[in-house]
C-alpha atoms as a PDB file:
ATOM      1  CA  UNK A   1      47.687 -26.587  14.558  1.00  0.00           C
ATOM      2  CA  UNK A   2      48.149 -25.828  17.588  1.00  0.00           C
ATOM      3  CA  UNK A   3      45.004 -25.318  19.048  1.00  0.00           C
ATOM      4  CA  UNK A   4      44.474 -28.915  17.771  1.00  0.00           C
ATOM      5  CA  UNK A   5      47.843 -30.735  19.732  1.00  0.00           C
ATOM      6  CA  UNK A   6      46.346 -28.889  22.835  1.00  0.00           C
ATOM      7  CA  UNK A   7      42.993 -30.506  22.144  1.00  0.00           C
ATOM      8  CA  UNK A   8      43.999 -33.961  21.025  1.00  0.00           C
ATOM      9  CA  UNK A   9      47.446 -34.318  22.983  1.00  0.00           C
ATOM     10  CA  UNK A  10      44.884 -34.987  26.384  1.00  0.00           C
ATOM     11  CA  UNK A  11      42.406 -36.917  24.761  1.00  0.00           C
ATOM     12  CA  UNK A  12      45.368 -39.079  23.300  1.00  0.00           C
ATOM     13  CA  UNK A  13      46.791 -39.670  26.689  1.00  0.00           C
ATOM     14  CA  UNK A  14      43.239 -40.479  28.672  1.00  0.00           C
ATOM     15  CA  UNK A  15      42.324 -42.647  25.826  1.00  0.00           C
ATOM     16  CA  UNK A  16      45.719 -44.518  26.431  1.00  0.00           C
ATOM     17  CA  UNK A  17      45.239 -45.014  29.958  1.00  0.00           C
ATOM     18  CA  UNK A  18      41.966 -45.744  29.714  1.00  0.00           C
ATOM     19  CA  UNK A  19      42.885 -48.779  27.010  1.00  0.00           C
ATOM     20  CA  UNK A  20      45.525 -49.994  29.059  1.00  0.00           C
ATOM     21  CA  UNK A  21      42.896 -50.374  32.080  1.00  0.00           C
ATOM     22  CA  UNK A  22      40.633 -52.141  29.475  1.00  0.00           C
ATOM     23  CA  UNK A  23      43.188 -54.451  28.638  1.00  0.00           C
ATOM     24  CA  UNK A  24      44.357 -55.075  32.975  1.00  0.00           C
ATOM     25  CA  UNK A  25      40.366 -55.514  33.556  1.00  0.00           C
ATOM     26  CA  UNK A  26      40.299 -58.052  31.242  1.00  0.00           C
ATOM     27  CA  UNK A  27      43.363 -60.003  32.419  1.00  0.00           C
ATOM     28  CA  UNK A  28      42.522 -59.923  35.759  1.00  0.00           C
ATOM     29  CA  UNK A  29      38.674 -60.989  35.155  1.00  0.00           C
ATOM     30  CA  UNK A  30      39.760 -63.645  32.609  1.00  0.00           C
ATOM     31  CA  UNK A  31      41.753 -65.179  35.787  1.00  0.00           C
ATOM     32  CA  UNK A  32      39.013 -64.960  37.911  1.00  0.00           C
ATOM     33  CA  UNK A  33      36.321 -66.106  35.561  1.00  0.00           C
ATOM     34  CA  UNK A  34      38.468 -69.211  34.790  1.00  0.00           C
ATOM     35  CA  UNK A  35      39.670 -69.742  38.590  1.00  0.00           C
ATOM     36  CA  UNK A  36      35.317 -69.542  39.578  1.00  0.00           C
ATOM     37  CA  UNK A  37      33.814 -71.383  36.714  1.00  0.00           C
ATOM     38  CA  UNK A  38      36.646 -74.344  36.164  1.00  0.00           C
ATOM     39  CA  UNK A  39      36.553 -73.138  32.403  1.00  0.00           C
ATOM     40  CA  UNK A  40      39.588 -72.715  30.934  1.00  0.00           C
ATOM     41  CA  UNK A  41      40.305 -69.280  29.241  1.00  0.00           C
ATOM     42  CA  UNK A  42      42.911 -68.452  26.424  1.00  0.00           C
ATOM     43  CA  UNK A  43      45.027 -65.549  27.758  1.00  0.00           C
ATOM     44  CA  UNK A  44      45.563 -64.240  24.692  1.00  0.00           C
ATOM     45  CA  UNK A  45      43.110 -61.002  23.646  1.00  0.00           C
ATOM     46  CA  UNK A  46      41.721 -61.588  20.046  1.00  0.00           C
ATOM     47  CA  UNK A  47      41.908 -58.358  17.652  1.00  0.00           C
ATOM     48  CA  UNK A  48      38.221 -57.740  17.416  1.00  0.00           C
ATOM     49  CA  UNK A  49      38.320 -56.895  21.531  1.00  0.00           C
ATOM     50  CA  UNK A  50      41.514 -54.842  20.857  1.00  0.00           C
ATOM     51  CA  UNK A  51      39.738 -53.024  18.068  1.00  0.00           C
ATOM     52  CA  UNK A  52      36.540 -52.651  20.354  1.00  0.00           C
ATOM     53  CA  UNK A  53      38.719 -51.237  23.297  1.00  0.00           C
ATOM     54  CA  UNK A  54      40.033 -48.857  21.254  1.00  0.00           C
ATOM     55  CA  UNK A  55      37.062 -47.294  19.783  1.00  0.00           C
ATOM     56  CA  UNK A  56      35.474 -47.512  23.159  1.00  0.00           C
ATOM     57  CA  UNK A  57      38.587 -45.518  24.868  1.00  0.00           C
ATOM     58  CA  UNK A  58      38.514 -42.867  22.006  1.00  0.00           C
ATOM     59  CA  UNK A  59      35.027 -42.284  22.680  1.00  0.00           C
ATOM     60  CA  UNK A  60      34.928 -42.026  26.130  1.00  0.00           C
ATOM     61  CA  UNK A  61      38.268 -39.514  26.589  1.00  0.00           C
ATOM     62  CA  UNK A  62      36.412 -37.597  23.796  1.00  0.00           C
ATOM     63  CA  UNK A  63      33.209 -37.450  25.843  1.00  0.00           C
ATOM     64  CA  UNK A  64      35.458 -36.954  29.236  1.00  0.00           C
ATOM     65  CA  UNK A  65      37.716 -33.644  27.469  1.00  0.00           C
ATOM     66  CA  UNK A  66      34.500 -32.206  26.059  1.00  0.00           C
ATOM     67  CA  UNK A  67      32.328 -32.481  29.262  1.00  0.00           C
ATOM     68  CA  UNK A  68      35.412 -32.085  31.876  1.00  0.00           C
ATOM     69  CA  UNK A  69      38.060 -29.681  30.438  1.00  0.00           C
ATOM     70  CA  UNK A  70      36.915 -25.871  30.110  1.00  0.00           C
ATOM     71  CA  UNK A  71      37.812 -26.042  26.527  1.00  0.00           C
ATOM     72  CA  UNK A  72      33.983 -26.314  25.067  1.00  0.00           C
ATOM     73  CA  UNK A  73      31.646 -25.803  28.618  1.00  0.00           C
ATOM     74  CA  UNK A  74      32.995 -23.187  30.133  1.00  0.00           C
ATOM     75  CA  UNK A  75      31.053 -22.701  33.052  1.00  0.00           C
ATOM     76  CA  UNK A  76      28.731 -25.080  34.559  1.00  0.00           C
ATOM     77  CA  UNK A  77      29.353 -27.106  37.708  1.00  0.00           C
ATOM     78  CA  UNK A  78      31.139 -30.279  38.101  1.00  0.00           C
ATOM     79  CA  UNK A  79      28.154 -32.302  39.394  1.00  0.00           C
ATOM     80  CA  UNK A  80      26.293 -31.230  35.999  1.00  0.00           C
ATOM     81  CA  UNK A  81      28.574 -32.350  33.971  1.00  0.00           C
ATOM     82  CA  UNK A  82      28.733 -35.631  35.714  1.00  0.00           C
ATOM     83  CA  UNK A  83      25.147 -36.488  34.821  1.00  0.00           C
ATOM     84  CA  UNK A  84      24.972 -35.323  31.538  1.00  0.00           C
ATOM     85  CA  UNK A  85      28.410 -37.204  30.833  1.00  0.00           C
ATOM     86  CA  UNK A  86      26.862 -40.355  32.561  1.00  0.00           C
ATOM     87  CA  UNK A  87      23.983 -40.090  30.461  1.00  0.00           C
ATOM     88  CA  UNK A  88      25.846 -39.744  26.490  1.00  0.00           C
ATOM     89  CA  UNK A  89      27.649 -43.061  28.231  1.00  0.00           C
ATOM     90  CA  UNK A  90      24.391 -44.799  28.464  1.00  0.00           C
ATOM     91  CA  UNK A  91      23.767 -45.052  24.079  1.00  0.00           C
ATOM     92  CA  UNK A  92      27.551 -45.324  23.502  1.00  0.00           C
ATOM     93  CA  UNK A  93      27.381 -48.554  25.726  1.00  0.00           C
ATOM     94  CA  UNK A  94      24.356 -49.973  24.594  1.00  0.00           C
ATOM     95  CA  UNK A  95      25.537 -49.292  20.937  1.00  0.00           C
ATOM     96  CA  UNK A  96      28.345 -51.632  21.822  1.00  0.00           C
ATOM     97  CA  UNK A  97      26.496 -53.875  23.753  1.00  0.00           C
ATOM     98  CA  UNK A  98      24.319 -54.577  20.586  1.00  0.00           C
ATOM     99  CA  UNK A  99      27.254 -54.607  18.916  1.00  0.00           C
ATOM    100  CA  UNK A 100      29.188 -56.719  21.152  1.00  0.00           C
ATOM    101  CA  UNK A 101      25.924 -58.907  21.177  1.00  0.00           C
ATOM    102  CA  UNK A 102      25.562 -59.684  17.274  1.00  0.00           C
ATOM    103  CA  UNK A 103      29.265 -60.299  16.641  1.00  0.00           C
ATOM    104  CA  UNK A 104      29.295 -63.054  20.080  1.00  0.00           C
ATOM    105  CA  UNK A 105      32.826 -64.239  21.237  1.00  0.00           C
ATOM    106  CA  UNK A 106      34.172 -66.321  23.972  1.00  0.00           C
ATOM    107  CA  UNK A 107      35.214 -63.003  25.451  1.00  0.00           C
ATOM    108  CA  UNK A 108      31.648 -61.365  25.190  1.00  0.00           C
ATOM    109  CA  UNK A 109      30.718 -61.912  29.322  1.00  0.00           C
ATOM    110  CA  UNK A 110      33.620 -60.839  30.224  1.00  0.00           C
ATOM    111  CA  UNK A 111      33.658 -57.490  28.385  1.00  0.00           C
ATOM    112  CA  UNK A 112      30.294 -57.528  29.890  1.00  0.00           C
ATOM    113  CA  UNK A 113      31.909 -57.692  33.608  1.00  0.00           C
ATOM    114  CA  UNK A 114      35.047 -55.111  32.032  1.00  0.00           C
ATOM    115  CA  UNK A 115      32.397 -52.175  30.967  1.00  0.00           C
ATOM    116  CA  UNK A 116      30.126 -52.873  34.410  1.00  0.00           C
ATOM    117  CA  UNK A 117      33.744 -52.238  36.463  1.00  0.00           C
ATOM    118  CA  UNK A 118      34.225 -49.205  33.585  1.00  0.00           C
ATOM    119  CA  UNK A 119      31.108 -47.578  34.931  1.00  0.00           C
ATOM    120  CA  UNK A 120      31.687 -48.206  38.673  1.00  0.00           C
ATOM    121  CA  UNK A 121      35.069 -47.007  37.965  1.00  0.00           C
ATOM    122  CA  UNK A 122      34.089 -43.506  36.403  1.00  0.00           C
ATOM    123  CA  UNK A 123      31.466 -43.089  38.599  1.00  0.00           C
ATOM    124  CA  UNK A 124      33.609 -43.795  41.831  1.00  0.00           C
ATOM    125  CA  UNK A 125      36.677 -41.387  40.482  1.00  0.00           C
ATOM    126  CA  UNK A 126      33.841 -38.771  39.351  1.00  0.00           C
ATOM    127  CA  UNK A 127      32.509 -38.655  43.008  1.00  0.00           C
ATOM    128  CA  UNK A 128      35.350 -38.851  44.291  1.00  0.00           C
ATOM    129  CA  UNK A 129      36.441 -35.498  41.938  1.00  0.00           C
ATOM    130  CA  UNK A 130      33.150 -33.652  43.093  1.00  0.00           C
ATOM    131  CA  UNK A 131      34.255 -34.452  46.857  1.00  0.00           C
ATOM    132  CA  UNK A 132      37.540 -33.097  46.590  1.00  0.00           C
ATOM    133  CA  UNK A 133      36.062 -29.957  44.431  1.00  0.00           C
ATOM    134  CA  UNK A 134      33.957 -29.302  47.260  1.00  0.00           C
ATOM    135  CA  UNK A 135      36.563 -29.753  49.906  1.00  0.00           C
ATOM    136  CA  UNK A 136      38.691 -27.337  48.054  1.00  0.00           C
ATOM    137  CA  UNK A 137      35.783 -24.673  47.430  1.00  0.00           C
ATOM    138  CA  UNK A 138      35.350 -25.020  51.379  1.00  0.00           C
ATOM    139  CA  UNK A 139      38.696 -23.948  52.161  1.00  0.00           C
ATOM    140  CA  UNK A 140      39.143 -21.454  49.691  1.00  0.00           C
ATOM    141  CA  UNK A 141      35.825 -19.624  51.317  1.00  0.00           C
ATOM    142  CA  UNK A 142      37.050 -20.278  54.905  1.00  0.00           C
ATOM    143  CA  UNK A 143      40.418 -18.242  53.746  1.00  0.00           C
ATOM    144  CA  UNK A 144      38.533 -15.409  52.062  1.00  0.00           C
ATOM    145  CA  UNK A 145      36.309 -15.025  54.998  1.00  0.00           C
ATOM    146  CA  UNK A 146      39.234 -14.807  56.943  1.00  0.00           C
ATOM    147  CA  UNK A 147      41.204 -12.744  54.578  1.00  0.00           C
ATOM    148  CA  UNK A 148      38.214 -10.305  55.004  1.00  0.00           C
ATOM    149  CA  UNK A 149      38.240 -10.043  58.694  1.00  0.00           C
ATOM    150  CA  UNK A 150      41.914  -9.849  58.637  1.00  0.00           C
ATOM    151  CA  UNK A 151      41.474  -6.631  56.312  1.00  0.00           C
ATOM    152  CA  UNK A 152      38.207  -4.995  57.593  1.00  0.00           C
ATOM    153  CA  UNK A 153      38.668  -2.048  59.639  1.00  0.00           C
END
């Protein structure tokens, strides 16, 4: 049992954030879609988009715990998991696209704009992670090299 809270608790909480960003995106591009195309949009978010937000957050803090917590890969590095992440992202969006596709909704293009600013979004923060990893793995070998000098005789 508790192996499982510390396994879902995180997944829970991304999957959350990640659902409430879903739900922003879309409020933000539904203004600017209507304000650019002189269409009018109803602000309100039908249930089948909720539904498909939901699944789509699930999957995608499932994918981000397994690939980017040490609880199943233990060692590989970060830029590694990146691309083989990006890549298990590519069939669970096309899956939805196609499913997106056949069930077609006033809402359809703009989920289409949502999951393009999705992937520039998760690609941005992941660089931005292996940056900072790198930074830090910099600095932690300047101090050891110095640490050695300091206690070589």
């Amino acid at each position: 049992m508790k192996k499982m809270l510390l396994w879902s608790v995180p997944i829970k909480s991304f999957a959350a954030m990640f659902f409430t960003g879903i739900i922003i995106l879309y409020m933000i591009t539904g203004s600017a879609y209507s304000l650019f195309t002189d269409e009018s949009l109803e602000y309100s978010i039908s249930f089948m988009f909720a539904i498909q937000s939901m699944v789509l957050s699930v999957i995608i803090s499932v994918l981000w715990n397994i690939f980017f917590s040490e609880a199943i890969i233990k060692k590989m590095r970060y830029f590694k998991r990146l691309i083989i992440f990006s890549f298990t992202l590519i069939p669970v969006f096309a899956v939805c696209l196609w499913v997106f596709y056949s069930v077609f909704a006033d809402w359809t293009f703009l989920w289409l704009i949502i999951a393009g600013m999705l992937v520039v979004g998760l690609i941005i923060i992941s660089l931005l992670f292996e940056s900072y990893f790198k930074l830090i793995g910099r600095r932690y070998t300047e101090m050891l090299e110095v640490y050695k000098t300091k206690t070589s005789p």
